[in-house]
C-alpha atoms as a PDB file:
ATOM      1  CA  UNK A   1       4.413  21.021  49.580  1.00  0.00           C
ATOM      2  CA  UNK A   2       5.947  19.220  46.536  1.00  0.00           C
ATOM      3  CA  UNK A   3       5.950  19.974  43.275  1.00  0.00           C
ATOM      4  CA  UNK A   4       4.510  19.032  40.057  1.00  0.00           C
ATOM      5  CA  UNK A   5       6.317  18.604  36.547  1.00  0.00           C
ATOM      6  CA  UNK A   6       4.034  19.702  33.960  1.00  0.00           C
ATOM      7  CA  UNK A   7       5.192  18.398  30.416  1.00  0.00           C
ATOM      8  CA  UNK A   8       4.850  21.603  28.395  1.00  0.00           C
ATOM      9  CA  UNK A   9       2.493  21.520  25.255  1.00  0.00           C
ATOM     10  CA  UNK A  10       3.774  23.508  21.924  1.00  0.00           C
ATOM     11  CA  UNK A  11       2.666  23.596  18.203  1.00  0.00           C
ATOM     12  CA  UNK A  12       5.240  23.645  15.483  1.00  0.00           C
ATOM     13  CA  UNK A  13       5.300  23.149  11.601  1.00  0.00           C
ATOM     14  CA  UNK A  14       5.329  19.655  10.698  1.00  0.00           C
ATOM     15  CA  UNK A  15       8.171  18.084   9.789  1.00  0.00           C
ATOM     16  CA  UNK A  16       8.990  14.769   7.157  1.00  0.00           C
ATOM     17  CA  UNK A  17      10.600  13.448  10.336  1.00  0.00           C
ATOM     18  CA  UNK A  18       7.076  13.613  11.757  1.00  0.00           C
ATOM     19  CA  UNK A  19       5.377  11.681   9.198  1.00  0.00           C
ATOM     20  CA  UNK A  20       5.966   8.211  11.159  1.00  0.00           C
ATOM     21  CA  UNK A  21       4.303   9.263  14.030  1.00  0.00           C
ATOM     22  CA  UNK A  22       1.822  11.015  12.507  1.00  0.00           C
ATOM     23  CA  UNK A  23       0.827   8.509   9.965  1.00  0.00           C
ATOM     24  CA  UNK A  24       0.405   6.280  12.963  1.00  0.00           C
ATOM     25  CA  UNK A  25      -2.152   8.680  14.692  1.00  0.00           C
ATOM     26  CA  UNK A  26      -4.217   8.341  11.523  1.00  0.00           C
ATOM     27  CA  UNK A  27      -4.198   4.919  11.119  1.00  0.00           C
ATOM     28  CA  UNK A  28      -4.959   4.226  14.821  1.00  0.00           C
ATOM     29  CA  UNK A  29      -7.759   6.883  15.017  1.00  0.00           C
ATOM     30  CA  UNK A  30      -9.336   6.727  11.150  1.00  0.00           C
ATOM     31  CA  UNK A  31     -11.359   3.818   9.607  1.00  0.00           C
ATOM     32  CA  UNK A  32      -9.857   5.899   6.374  1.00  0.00           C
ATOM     33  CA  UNK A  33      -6.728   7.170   7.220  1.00  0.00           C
ATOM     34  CA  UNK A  34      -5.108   9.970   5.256  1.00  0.00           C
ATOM     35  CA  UNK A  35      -1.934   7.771   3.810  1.00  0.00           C
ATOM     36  CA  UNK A  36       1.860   9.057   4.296  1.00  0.00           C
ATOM     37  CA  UNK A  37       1.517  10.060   0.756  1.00  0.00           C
ATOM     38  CA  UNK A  38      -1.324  12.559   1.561  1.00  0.00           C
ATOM     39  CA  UNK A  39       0.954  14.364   3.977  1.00  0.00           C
ATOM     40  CA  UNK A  40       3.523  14.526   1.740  1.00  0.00           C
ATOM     41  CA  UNK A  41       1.326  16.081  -1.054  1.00  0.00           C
ATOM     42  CA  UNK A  42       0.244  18.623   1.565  1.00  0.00           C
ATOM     43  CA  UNK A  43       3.682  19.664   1.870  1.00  0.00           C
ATOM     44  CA  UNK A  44       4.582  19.942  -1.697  1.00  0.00           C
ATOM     45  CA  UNK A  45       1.612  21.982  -2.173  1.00  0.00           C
ATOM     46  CA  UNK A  46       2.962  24.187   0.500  1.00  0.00           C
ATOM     47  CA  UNK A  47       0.037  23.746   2.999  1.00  0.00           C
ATOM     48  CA  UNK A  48       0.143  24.431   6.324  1.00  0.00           C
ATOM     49  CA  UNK A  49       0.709  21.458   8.228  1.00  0.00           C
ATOM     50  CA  UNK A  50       0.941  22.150  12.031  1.00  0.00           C
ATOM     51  CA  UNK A  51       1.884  19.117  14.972  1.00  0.00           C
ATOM     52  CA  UNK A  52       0.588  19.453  18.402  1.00  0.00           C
ATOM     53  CA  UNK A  53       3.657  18.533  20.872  1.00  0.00           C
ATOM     54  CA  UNK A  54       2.989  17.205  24.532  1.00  0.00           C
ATOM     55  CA  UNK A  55       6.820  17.257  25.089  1.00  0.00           C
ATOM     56  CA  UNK A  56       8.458  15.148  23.114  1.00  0.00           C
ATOM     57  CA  UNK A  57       5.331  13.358  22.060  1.00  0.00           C
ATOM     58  CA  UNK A  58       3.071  14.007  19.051  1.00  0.00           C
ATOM     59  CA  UNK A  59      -0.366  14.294  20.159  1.00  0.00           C
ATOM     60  CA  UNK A  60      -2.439  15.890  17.378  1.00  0.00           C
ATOM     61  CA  UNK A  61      -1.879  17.567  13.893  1.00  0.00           C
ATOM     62  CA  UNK A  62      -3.783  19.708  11.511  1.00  0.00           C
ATOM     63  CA  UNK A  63      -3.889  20.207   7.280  1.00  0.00           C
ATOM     64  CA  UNK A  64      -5.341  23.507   6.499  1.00  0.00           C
ATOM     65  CA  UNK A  65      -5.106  24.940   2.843  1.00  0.00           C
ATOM     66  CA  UNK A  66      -5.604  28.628   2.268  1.00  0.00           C
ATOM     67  CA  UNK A  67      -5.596  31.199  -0.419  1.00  0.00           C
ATOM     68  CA  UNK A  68      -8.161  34.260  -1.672  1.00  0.00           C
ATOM     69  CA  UNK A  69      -8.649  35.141   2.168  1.00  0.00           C
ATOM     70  CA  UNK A  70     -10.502  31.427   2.960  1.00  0.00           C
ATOM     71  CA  UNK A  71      -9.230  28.907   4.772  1.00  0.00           C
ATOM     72  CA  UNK A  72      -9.683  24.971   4.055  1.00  0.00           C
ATOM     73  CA  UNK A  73      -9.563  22.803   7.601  1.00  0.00           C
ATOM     74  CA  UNK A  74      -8.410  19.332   5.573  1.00  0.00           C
ATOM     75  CA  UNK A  75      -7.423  17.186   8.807  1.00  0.00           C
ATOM     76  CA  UNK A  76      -7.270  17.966  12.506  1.00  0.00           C
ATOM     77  CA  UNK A  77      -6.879  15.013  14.527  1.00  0.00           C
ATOM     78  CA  UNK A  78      -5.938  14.244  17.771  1.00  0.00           C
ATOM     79  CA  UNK A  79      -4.382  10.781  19.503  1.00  0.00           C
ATOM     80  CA  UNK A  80      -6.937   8.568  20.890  1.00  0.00           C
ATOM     81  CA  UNK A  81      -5.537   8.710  24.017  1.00  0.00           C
ATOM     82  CA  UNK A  82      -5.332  12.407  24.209  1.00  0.00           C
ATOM     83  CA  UNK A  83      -8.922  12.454  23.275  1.00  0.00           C
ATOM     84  CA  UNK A  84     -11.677  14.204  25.046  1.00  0.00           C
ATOM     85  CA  UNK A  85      -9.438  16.012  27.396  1.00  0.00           C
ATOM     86  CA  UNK A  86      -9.176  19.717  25.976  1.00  0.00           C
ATOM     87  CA  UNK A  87      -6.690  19.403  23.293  1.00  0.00           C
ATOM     88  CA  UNK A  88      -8.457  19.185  19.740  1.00  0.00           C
ATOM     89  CA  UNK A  89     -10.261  22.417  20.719  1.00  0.00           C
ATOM     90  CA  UNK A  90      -6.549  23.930  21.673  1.00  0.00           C
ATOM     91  CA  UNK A  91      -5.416  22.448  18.500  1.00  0.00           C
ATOM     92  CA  UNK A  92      -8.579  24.268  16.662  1.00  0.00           C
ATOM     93  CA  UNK A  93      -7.523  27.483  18.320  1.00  0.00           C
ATOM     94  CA  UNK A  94      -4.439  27.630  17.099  1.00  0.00           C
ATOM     95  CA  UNK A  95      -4.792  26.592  13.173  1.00  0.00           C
ATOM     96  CA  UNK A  96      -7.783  29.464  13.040  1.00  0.00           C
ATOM     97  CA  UNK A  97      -5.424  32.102  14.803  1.00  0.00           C
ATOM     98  CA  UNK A  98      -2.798  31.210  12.462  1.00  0.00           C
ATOM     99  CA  UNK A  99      -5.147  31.605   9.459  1.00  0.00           C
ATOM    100  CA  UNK A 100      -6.213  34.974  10.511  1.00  0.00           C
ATOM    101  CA  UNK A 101      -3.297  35.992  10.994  1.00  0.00           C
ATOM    102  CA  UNK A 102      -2.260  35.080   7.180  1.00  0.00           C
ATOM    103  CA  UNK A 103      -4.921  37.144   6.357  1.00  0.00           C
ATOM    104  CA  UNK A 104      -8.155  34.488   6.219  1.00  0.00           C
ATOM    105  CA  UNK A 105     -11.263  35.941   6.971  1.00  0.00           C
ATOM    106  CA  UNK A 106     -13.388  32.510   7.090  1.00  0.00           C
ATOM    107  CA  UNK A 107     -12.610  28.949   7.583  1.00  0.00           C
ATOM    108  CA  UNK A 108     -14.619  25.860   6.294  1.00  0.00           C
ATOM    109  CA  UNK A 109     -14.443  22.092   6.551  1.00  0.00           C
ATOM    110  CA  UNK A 110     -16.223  19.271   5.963  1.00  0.00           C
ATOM    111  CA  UNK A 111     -16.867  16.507   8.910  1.00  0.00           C
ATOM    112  CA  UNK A 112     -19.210  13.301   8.377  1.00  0.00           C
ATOM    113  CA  UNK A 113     -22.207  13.614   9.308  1.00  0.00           C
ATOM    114  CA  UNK A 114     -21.152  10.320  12.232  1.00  0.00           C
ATOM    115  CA  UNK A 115     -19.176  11.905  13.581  1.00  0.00           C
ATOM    116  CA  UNK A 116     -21.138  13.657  16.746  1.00  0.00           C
ATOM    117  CA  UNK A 117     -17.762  14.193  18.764  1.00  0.00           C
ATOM    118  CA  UNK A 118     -16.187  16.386  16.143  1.00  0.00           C
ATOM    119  CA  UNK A 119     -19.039  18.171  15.060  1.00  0.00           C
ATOM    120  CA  UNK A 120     -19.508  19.132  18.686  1.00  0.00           C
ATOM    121  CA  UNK A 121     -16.008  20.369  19.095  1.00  0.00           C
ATOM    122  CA  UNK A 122     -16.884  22.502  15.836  1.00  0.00           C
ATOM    123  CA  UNK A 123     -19.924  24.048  17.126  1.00  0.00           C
ATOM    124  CA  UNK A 124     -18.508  24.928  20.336  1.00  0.00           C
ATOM    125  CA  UNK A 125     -15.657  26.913  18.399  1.00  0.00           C
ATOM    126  CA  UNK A 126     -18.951  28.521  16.758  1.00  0.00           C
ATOM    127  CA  UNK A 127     -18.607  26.392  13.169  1.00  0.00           C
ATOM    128  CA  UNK A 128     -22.213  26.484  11.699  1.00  0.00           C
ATOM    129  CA  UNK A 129     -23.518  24.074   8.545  1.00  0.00           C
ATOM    130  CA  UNK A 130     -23.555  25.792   5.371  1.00  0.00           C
ATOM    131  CA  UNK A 131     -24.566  22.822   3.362  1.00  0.00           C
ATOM    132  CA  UNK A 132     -23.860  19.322   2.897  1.00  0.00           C
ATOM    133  CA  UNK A 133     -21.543  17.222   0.691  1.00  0.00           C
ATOM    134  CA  UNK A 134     -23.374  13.880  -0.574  1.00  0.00           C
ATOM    135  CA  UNK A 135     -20.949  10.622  -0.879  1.00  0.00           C
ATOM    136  CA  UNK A 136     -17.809  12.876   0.164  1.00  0.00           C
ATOM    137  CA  UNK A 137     -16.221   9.922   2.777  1.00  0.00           C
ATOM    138  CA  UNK A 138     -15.851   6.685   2.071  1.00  0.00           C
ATOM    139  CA  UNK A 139     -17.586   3.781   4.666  1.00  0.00           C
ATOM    140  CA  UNK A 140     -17.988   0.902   5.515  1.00  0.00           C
ATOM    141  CA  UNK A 141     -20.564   0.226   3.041  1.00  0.00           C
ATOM    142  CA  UNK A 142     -20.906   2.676   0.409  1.00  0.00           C
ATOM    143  CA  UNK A 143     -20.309   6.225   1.054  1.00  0.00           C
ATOM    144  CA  UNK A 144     -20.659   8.398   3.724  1.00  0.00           C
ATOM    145  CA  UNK A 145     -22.243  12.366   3.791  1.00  0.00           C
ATOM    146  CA  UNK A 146     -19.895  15.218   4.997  1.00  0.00           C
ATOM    147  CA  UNK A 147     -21.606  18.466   6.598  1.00  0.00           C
ATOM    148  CA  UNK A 148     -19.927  21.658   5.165  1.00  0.00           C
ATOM    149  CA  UNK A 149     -19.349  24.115   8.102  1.00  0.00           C
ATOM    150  CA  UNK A 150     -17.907  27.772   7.962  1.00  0.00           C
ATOM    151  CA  UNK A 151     -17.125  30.105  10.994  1.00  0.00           C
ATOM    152  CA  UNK A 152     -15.552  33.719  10.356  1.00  0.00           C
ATOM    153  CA  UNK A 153     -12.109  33.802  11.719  1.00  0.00           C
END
């Protein structure tokens, strides 16, 4: 019989030390990345800003605003290599526990309306549309729409 070493997963606050590897993650992943200068805003507006650790790695991260018992999903992404194999619905998970627990009793987000993988992830984590935001990403040409989801936490 031998045994396996399983790398241990964790979530944390996010650090400024993270930034490098984080901003990285969006550029690699985004057509229009969130710049280091976003993440910094997020944390001098005191969001919570979560990282998604695969041991020492940095495999995901997550933006979520809150205040009058809502809670505001602004970014949860996940590595492109680390895609499709469990984790952004872990990393989902664990930002809405944490925003119930700090007393939200809904969460929204918006998601473009392109992006099928996401708004599957959403749905399965039982995120419905509530409407839709016209222009709200930019593209490629133009101006993309966002769908407006909500689930109750």
């Amino acid at each position: 019989m031998s045994a396996v070493l399983q790398t241990q997963t964790e979530f944390r606050d996010m650090r400024p030390d993270d930034l490098d590897a984080v901003v990285a993650i969006e550029n690699d992943i985004y057509a229009f990345p969130w710049t280091r200068g976003n993440f910094r805003d997020s944390f001098a507006a005191g969001y919570a800003c979560s990282v998604f650790m695969q041991g020492t790695e940095r495999i995901g991260y997550a933006v979520v605003t809150q205040a009058a018992g809502e809670a505001h999903l602004l970014n949860l992404s996940i590595a492109g290599r680390w895609q499709r194999k469990g984790y952004g619905g872990s990393l989902l998970a664990h930002v809405m526990a944490a925003a119930r627990a700090q007393g939200a009793a809904v969460m929204f987000l918006e998601v473009r309306l392109s992006n099928l993988p996401a708004q599957g992830l959403y749905a399965q984590h039982g995120f419905a549309e509530i409407g839709v935001r016209r222009n709200y990403y930019p593209a490629h040409q133009g101006r993309e729409d966002a769908s407006v989801l909500s689930r109750t936490l």
